[in-house]
N, C-alpha and C. Protein backbone atom coordinates (compact mmCIF):
# COMPACT_ATOMS: atom_id res chain seq x y z
N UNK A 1 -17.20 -6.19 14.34
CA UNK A 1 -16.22 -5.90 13.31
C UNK A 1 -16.21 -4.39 13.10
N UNK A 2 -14.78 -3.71 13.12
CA UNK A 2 -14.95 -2.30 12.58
C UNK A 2 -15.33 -2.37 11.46
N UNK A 3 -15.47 -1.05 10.84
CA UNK A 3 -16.03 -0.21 9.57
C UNK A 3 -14.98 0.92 9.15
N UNK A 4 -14.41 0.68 7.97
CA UNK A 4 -13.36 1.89 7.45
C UNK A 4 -14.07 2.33 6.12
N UNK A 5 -13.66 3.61 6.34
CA UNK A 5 -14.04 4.25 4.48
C UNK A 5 -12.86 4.62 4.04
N UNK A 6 -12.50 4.22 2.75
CA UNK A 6 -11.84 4.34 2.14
C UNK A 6 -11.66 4.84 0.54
N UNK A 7 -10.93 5.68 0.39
CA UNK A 7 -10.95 6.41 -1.28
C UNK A 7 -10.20 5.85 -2.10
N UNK A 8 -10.22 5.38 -3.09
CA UNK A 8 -9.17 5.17 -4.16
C UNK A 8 -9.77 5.65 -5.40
N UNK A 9 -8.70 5.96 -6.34
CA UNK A 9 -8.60 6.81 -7.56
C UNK A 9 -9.83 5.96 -8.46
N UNK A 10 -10.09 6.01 -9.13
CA UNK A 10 -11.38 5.39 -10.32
C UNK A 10 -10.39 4.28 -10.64
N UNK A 11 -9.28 3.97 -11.24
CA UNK A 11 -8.43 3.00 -11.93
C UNK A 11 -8.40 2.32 -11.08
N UNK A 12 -7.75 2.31 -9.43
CA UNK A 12 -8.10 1.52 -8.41
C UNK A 12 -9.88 0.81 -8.47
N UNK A 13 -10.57 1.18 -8.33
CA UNK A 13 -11.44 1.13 -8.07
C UNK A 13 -12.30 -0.31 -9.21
N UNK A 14 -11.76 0.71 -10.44
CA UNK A 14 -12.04 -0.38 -11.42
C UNK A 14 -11.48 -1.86 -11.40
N UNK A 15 -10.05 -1.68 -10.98
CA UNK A 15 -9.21 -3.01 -10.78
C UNK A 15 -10.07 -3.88 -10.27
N UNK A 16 -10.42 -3.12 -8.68
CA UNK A 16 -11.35 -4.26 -7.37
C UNK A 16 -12.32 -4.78 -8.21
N UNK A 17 -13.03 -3.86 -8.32
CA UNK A 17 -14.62 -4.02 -8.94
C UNK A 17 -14.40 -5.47 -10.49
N UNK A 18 -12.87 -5.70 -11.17
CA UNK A 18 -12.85 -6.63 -11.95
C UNK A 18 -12.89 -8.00 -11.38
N UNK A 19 -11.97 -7.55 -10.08
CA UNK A 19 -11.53 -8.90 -9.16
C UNK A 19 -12.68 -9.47 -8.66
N UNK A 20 -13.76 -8.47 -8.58
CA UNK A 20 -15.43 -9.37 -7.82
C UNK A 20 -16.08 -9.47 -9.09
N UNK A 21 -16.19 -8.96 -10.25
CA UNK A 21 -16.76 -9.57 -11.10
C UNK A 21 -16.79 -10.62 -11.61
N UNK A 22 -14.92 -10.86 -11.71
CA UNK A 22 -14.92 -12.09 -12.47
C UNK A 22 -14.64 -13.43 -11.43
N UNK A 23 -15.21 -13.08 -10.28
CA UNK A 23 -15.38 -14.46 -9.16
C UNK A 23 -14.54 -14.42 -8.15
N UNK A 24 -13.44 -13.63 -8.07
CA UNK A 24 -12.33 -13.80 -7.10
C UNK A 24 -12.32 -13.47 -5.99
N UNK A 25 -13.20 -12.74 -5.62
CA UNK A 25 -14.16 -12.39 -4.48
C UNK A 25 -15.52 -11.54 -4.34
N UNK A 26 -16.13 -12.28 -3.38
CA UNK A 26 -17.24 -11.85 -3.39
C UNK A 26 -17.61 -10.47 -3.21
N UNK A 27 -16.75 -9.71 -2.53
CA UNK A 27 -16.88 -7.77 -2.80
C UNK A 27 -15.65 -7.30 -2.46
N UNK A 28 -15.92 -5.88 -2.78
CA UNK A 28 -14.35 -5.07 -2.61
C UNK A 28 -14.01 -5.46 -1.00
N UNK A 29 -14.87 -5.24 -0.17
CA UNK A 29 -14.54 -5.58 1.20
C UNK A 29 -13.30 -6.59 1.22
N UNK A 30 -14.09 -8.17 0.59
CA UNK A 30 -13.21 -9.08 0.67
C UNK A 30 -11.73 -9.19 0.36
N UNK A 31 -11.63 -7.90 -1.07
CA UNK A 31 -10.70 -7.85 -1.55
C UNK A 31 -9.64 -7.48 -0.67
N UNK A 32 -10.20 -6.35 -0.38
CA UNK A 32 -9.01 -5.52 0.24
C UNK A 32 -9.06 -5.93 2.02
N UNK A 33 -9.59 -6.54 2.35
CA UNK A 33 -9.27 -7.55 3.61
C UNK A 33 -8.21 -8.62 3.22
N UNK A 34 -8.32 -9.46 1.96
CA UNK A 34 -7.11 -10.22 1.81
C UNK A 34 -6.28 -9.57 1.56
N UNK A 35 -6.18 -8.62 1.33
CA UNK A 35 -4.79 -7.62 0.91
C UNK A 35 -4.18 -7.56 2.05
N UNK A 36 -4.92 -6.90 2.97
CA UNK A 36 -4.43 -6.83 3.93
C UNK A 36 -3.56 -8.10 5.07
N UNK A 37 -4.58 -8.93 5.14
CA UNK A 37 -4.21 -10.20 5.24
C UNK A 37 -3.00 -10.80 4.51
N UNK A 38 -2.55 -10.59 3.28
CA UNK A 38 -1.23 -10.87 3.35
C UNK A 38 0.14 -9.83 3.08
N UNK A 39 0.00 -8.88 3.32
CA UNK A 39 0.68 -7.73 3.63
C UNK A 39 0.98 -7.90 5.26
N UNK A 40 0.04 -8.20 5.67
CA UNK A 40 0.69 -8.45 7.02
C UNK A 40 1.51 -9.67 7.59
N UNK A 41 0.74 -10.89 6.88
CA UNK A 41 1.86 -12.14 6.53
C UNK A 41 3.12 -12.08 6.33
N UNK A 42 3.01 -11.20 5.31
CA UNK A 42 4.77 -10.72 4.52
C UNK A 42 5.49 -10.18 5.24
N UNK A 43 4.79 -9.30 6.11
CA UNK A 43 5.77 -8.72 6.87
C UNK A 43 5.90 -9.61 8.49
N UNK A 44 5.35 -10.34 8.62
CA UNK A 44 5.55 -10.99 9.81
C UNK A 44 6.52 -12.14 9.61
N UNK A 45 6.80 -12.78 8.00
CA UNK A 45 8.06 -13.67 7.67
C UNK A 45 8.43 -12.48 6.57
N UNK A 46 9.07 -11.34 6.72
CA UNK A 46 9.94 -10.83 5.35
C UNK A 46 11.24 -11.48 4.92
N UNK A 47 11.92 -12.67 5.20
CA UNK A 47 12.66 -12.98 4.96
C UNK A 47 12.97 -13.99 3.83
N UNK A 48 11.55 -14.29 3.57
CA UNK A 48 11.24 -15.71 2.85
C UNK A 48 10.36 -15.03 1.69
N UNK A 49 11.38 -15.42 0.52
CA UNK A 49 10.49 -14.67 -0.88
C UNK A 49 10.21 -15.74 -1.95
N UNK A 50 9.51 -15.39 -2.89
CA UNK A 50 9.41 -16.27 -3.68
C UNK A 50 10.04 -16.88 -4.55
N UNK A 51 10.90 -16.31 -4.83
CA UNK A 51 12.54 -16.52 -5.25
C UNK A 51 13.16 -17.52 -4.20
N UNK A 52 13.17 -17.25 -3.04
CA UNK A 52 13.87 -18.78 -1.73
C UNK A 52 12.64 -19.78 -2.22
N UNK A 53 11.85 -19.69 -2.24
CA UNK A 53 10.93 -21.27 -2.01
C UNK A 53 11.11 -21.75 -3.25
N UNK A 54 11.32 -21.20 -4.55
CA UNK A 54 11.48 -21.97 -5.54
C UNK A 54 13.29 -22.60 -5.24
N UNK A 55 14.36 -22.06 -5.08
CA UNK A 55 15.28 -21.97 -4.87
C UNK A 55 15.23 -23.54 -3.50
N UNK A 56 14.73 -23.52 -2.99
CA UNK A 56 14.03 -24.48 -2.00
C UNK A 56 14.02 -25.52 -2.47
N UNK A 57 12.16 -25.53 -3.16
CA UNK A 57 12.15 -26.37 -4.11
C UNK A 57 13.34 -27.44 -4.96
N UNK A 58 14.14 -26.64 -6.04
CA UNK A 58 14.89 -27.16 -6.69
C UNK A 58 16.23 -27.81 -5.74
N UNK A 59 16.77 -27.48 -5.18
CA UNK A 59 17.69 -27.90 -4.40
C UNK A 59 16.66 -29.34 -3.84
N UNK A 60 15.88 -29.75 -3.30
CA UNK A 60 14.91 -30.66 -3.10
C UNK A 60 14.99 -31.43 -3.70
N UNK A 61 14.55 -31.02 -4.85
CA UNK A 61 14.50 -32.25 -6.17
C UNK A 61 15.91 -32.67 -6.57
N UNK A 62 16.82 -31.81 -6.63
CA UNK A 62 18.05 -32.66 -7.10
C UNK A 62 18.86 -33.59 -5.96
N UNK A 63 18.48 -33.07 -4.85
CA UNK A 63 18.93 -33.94 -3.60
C UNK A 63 18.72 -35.33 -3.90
N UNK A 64 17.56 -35.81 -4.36
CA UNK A 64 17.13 -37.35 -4.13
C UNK A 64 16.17 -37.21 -3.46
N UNK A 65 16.00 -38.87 -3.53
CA UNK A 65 14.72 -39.63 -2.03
C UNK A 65 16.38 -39.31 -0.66
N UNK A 66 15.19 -38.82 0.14
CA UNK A 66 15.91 -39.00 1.07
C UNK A 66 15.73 -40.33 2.48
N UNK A 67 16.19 -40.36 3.10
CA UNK A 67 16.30 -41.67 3.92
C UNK A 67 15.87 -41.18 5.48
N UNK A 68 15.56 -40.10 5.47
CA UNK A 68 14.45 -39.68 6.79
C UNK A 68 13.53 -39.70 6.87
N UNK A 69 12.76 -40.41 7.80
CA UNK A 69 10.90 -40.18 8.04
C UNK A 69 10.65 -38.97 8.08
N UNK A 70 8.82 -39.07 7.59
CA UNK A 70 8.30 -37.86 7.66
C UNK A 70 8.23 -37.34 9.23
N UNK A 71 8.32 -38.18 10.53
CA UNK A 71 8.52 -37.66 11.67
C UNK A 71 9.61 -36.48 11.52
N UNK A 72 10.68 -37.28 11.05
CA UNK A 72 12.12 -36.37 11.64
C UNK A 72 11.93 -35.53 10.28
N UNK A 73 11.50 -35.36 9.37
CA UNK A 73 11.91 -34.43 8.57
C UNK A 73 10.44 -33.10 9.69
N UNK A 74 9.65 -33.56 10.00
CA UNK A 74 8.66 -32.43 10.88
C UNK A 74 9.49 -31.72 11.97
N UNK A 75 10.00 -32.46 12.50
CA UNK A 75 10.74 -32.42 13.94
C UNK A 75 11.96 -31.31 13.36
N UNK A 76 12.62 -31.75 12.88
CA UNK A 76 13.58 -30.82 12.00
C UNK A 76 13.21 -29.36 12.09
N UNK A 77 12.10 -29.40 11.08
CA UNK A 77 11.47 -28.03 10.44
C UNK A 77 10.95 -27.41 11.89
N UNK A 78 10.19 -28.18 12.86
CA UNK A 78 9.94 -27.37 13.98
C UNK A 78 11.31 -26.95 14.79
N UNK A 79 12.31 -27.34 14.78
CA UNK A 79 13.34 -27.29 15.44
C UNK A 79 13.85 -25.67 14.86
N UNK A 80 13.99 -25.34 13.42
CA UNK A 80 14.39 -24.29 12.45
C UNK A 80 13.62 -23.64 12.93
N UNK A 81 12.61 -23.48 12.82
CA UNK A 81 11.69 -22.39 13.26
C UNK A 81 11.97 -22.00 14.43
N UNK A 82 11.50 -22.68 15.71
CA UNK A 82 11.89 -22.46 17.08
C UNK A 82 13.06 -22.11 16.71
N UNK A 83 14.42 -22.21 15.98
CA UNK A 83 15.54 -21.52 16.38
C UNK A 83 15.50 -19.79 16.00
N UNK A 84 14.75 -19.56 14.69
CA UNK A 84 14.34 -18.93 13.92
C UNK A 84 13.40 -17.33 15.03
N UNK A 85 12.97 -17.90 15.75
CA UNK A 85 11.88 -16.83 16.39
C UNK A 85 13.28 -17.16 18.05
N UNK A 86 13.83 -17.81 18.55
CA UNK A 86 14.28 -17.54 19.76
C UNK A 86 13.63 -18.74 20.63
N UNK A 87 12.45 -19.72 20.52
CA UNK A 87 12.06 -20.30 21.61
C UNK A 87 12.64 -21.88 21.12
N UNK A 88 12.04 -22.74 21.99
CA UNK A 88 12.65 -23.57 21.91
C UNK A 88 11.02 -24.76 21.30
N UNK A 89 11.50 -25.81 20.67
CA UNK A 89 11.09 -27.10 19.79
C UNK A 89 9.85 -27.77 20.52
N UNK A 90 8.44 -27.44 20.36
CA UNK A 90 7.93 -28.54 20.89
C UNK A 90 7.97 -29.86 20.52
């Protein structure tokens, strides 16, 4: 595993140092590895915000039960995706 050093201002610093105190991770390391970890997520789907998945969501619920298996509703979603990136549906 590399090793980075890194500076942040005292107010930064204090933030991390709350986030491992009060349980949310076990050290600044961790912290700012998940940071990173989803900063890079975000940008690998930027298209999809949290605003669409609720928006998602609700459209969902007012639809109804729907009358497709959980097969074809999978099959579906892999199909979107594969169209989504260019390849094709396993």
């Amino acid at each position: 595993m590399a090793s980075l050093t890194l500076s942040v201002s005292d107010d930064l610093k204090e933030w991390i140092d709350r986030r491992v105190v009060e349980g949310e991770y076990g050290s600044a390391s961790d912290y700012i590895r998940d940071l990173v970890r989803r900063d890079r997520e975000s940008r690998l789907q930027p298209d999809l915000t949290l605003d669409d998945l609720r928006l998602i969501v609700a459209e969902a619920r007012a639809s109804g039960i729907g009358e497709q298996s959980l097969a074809d509703i999978k099959a579906e979603a892999r199909r979107r995706v594969a169209a989504r990136r260019g390849t094709s549906a396993a």
